[in-house]
PDB file of N, CA and C in Angstrom:
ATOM      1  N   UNK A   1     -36.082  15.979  15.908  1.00  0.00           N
ATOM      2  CA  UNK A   1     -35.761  17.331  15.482  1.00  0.00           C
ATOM      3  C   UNK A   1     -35.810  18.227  16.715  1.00  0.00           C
ATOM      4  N   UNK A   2     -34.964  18.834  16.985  1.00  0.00           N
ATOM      5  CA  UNK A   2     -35.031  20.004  17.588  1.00  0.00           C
ATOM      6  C   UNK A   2     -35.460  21.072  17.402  1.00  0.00           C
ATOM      7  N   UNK A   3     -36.294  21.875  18.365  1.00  0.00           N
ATOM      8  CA  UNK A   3     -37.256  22.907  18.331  1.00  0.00           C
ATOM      9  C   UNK A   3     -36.262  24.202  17.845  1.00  0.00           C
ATOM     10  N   UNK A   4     -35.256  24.259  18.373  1.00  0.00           N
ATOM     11  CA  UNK A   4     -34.891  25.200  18.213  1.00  0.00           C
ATOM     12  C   UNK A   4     -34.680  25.828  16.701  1.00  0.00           C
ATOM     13  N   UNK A   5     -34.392  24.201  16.195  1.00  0.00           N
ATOM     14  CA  UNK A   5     -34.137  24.260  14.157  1.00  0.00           C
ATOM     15  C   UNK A   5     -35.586  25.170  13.842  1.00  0.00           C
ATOM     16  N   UNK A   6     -37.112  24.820  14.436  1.00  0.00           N
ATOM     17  CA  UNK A   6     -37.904  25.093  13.579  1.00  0.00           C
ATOM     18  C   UNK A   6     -37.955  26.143  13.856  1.00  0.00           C
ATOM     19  N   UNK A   7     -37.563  26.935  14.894  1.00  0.00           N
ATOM     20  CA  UNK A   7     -37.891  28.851  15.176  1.00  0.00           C
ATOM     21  C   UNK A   7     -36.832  28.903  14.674  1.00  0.00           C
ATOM     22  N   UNK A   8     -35.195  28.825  14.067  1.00  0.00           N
ATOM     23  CA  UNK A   8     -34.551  29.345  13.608  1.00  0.00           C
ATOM     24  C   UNK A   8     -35.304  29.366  12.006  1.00  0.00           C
ATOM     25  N   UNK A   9     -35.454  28.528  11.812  1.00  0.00           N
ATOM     26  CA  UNK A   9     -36.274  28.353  10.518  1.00  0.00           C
ATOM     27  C   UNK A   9     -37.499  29.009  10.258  1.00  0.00           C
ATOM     28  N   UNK A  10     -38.070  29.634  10.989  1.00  0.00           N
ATOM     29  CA  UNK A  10     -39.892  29.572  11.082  1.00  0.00           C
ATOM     30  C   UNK A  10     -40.280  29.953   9.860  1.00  0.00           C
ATOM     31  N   UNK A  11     -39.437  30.907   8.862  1.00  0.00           N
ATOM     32  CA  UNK A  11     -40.408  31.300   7.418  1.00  0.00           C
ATOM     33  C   UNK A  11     -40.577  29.959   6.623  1.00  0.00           C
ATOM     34  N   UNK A  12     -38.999  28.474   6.647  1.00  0.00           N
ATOM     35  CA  UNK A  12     -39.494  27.600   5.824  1.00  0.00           C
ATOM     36  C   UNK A  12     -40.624  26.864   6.586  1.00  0.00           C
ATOM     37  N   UNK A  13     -40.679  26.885   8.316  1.00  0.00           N
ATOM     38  CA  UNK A  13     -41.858  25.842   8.491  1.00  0.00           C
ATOM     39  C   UNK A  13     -43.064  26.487   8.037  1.00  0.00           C
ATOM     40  N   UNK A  14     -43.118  27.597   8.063  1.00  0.00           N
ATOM     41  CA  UNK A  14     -44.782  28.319   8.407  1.00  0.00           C
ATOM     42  C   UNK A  14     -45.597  27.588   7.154  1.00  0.00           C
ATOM     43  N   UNK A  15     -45.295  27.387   6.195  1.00  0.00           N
ATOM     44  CA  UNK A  15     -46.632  26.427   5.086  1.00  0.00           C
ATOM     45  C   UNK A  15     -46.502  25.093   5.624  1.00  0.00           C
ATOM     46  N   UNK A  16     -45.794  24.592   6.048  1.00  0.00           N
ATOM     47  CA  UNK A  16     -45.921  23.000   6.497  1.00  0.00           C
ATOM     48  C   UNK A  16     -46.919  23.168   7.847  1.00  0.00           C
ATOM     49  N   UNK A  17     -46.609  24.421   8.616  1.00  0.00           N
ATOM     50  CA  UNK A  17     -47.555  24.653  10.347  1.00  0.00           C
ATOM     51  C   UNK A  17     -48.976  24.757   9.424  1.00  0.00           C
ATOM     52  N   UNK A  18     -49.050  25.319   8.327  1.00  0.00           N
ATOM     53  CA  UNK A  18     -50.304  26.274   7.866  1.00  0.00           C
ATOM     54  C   UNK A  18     -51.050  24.262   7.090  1.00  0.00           C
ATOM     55  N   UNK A  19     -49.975  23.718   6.550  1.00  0.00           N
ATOM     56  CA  UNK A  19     -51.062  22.517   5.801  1.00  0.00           C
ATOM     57  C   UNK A  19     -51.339  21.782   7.235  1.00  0.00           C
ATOM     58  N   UNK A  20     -50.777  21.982   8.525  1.00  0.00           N
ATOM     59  CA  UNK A  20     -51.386  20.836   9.580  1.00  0.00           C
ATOM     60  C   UNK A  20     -52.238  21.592  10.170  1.00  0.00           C
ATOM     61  N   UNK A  21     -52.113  23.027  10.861  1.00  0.00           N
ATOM     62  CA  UNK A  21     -53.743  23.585  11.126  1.00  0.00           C
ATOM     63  C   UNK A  21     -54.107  24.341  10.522  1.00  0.00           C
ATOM     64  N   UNK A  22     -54.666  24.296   9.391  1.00  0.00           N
ATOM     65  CA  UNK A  22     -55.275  25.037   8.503  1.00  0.00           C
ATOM     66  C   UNK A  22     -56.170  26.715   9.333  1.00  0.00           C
ATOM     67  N   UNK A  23     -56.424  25.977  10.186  1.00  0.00           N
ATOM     68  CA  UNK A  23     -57.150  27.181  11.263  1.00  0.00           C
ATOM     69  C   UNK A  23     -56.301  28.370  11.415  1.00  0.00           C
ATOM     70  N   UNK A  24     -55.195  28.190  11.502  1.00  0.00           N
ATOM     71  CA  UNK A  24     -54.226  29.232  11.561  1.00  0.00           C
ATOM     72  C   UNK A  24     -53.825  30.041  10.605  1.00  0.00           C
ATOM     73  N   UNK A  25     -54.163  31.335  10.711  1.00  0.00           N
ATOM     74  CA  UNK A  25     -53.875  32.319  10.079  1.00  0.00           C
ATOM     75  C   UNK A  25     -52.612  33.139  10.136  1.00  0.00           C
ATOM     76  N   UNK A  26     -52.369  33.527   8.578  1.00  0.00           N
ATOM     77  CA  UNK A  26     -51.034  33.612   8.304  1.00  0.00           C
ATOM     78  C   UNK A  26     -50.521  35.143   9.887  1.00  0.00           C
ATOM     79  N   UNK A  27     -51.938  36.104  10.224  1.00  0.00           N
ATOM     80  CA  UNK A  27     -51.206  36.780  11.471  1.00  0.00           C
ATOM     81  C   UNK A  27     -50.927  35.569  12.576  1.00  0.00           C
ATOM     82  N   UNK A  28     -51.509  34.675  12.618  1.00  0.00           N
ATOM     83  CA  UNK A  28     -51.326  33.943  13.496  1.00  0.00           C
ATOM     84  C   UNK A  28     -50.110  32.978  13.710  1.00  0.00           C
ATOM     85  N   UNK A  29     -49.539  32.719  12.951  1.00  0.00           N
ATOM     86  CA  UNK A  29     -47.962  32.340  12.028  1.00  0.00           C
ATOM     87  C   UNK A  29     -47.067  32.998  12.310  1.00  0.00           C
ATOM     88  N   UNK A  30     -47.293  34.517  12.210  1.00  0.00           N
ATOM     89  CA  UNK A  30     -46.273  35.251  12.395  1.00  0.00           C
ATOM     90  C   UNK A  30     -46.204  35.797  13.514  1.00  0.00           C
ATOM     91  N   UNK A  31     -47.253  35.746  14.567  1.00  0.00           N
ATOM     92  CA  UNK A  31     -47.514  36.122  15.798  1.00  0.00           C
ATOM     93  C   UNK A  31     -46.386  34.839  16.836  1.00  0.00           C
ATOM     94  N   UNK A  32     -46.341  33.668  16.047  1.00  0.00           N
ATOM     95  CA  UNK A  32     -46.080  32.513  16.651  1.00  0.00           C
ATOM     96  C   UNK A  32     -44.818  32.480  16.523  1.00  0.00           C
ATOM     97  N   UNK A  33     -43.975  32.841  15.494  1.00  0.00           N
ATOM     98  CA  UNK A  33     -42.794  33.271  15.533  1.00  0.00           C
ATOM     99  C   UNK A  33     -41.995  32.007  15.553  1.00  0.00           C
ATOM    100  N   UNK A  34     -42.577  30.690  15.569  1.00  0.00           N
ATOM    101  CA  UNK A  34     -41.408  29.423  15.932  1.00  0.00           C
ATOM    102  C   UNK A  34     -41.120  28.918  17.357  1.00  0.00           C
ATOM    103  N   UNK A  35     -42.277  29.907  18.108  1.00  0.00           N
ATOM    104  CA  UNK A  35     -42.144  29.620  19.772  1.00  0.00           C
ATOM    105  C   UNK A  35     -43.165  28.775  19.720  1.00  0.00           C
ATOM    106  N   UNK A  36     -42.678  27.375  20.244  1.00  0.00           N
ATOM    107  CA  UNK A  36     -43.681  25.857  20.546  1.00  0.00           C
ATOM    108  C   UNK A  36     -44.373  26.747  21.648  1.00  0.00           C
ATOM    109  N   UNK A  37     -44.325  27.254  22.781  1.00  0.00           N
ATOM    110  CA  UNK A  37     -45.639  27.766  23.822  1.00  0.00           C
ATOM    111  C   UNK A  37     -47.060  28.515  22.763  1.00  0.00           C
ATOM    112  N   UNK A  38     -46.503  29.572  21.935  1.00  0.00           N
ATOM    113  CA  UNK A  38     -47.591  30.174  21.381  1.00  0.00           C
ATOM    114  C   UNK A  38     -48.006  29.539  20.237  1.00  0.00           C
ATOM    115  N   UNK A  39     -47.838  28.586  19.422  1.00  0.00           N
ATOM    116  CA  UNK A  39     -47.804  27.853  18.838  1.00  0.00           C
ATOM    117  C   UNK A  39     -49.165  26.933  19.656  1.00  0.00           C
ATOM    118  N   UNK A  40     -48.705  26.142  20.478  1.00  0.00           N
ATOM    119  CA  UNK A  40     -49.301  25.196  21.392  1.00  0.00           C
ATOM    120  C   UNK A  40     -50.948  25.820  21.786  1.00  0.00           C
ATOM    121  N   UNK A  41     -50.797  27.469  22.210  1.00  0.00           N
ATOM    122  CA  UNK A  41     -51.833  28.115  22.614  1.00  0.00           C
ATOM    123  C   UNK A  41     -52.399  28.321  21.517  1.00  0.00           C
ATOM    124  N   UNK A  42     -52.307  28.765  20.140  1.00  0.00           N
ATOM    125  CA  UNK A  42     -52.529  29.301  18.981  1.00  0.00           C
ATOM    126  C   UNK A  42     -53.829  27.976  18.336  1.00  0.00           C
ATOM    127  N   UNK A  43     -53.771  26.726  18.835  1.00  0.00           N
ATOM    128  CA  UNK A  43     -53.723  24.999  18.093  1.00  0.00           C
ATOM    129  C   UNK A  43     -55.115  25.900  19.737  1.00  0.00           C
ATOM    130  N   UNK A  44     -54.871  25.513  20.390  1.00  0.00           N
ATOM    131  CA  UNK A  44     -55.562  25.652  21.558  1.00  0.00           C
ATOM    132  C   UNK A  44     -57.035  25.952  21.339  1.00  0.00           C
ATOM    133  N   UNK A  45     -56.585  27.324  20.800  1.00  0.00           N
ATOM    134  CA  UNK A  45     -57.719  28.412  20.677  1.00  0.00           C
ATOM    135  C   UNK A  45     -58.595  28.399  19.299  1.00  0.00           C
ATOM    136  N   UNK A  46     -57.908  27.674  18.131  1.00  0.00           N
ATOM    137  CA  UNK A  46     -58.230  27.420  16.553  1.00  0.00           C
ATOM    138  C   UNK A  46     -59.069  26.572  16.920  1.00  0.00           C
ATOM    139  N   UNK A  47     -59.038  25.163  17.517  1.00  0.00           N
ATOM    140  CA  UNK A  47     -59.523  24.249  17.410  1.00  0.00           C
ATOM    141  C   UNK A  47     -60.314  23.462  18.945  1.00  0.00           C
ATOM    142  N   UNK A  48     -60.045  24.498  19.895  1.00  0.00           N
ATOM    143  CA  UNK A  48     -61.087  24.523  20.907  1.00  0.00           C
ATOM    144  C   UNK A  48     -60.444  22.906  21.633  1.00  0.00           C
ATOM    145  N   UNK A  49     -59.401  22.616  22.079  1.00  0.00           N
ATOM    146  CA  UNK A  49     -58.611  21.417  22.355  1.00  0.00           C
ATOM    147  C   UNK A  49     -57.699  22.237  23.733  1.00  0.00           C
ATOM    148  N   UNK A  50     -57.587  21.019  23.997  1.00  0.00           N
ATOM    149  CA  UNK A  50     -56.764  21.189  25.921  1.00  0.00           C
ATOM    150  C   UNK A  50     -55.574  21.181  25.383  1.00  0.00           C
ATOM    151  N   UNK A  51     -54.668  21.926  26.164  1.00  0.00           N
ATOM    152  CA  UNK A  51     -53.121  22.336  26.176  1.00  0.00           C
ATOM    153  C   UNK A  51     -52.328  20.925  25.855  1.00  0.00           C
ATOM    154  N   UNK A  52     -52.730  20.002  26.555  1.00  0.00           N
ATOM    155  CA  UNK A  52     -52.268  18.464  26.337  1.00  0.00           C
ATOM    156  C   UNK A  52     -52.361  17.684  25.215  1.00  0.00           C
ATOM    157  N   UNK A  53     -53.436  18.370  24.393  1.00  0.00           N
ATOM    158  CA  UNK A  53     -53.530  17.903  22.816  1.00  0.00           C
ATOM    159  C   UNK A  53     -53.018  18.318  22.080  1.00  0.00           C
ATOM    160  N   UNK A  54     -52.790  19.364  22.377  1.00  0.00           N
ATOM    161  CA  UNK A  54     -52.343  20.377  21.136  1.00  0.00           C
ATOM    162  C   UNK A  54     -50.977  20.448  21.568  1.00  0.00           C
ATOM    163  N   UNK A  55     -50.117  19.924  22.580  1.00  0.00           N
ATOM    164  CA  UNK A  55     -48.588  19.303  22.811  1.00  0.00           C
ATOM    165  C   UNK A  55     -48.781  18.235  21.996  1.00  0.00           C
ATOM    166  N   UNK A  56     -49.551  17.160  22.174  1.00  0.00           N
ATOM    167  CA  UNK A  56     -49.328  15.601  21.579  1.00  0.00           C
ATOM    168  C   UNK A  56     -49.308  16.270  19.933  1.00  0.00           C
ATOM    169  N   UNK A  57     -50.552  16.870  19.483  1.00  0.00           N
ATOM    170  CA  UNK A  57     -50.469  17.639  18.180  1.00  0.00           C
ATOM    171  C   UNK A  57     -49.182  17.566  17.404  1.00  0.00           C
ATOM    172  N   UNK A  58     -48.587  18.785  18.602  1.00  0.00           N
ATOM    173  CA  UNK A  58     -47.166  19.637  18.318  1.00  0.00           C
ATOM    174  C   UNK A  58     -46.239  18.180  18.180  1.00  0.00           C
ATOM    175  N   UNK A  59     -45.877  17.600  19.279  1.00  0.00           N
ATOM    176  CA  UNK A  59     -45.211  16.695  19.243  1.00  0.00           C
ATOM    177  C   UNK A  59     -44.713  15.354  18.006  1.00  0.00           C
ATOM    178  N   UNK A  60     -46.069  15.046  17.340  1.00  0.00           N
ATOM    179  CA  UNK A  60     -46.333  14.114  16.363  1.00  0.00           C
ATOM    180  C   UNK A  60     -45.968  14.959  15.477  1.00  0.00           C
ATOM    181  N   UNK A  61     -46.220  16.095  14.925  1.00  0.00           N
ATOM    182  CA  UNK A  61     -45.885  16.992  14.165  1.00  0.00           C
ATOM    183  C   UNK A  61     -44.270  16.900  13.768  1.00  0.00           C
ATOM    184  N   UNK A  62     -43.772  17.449  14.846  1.00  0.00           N
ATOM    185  CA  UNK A  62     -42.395  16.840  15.190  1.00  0.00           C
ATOM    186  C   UNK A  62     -41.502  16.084  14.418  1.00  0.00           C
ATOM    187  N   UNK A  63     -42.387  14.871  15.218  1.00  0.00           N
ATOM    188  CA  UNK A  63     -41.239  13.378  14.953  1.00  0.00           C
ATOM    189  C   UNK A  63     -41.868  13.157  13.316  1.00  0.00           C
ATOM    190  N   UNK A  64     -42.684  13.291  12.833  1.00  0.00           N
ATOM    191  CA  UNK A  64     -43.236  13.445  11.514  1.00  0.00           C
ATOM    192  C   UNK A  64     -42.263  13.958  10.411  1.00  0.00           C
ATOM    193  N   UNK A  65     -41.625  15.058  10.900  1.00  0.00           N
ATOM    194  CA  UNK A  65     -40.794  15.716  10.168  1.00  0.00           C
ATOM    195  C   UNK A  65     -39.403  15.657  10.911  1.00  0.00           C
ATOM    196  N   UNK A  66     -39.257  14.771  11.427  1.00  0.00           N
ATOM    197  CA  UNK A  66     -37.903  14.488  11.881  1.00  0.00           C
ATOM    198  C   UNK A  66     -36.978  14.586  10.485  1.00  0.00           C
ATOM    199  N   UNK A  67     -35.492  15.035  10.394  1.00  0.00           N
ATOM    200  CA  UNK A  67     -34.940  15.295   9.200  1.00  0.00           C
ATOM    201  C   UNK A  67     -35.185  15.889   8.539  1.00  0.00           C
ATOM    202  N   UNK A  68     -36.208  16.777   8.630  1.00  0.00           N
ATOM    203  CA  UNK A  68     -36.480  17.920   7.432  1.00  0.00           C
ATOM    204  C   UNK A  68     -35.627  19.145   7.614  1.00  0.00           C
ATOM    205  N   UNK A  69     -35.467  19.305   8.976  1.00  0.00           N
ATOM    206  CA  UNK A  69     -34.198  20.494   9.314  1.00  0.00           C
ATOM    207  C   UNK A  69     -33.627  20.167   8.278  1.00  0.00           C
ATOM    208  N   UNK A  70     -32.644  19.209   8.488  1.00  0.00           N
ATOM    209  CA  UNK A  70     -31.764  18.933   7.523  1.00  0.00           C
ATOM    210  C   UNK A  70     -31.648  19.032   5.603  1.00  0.00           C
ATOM    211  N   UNK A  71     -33.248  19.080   5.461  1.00  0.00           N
ATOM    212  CA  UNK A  71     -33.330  19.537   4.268  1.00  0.00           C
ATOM    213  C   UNK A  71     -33.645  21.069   3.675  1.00  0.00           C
ATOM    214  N   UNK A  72     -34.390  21.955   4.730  1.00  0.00           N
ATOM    215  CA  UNK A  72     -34.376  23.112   5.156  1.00  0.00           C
ATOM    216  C   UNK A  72     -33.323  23.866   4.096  1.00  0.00           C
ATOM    217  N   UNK A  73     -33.543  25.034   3.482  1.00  0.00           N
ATOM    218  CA  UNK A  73     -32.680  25.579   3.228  1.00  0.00           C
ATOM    219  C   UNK A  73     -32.235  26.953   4.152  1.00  0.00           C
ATOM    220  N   UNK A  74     -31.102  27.465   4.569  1.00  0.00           N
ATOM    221  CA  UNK A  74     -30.832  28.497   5.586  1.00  0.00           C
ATOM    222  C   UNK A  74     -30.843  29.502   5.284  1.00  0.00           C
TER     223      UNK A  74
END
């Protein structure tokens, strides 16, 4: 999946971001906007984890939902 699908998307991802870090608060969601950097920092700071985890995080996240763009409604 491409990143770009999930910030064009960000209102359908934000409950799927919210069931994987629960830590994240809905200002924190909307602060994040669908940008993987603040996103990445956001995972960072919730859960007290190095920039490199919270990529692998992001990443698995990802390929997890590979094809869901595609089910996405626009």
């Amino acid at each position: 999946m491409n990143w770009r699908i999930v910030e064009a998307n960000w209102e359908q991802f934000k409950s799927i971001v919210k069931e994987q870090w629960g830590h994240l608060t809905d200002d924190h969601l909307d602060m994040i906007a669908g940008k993987r950097e603040i996103l990445a920092g956001k995972i960072q700071e919730a859960y007290g984890i190095s920039k490199d985890e919270a990529e692998k995080q992001i990443e698995s996240f990802k390929e997890r939902h590979e094809g869901s763009d595609s089910k996405r409604p626009s």
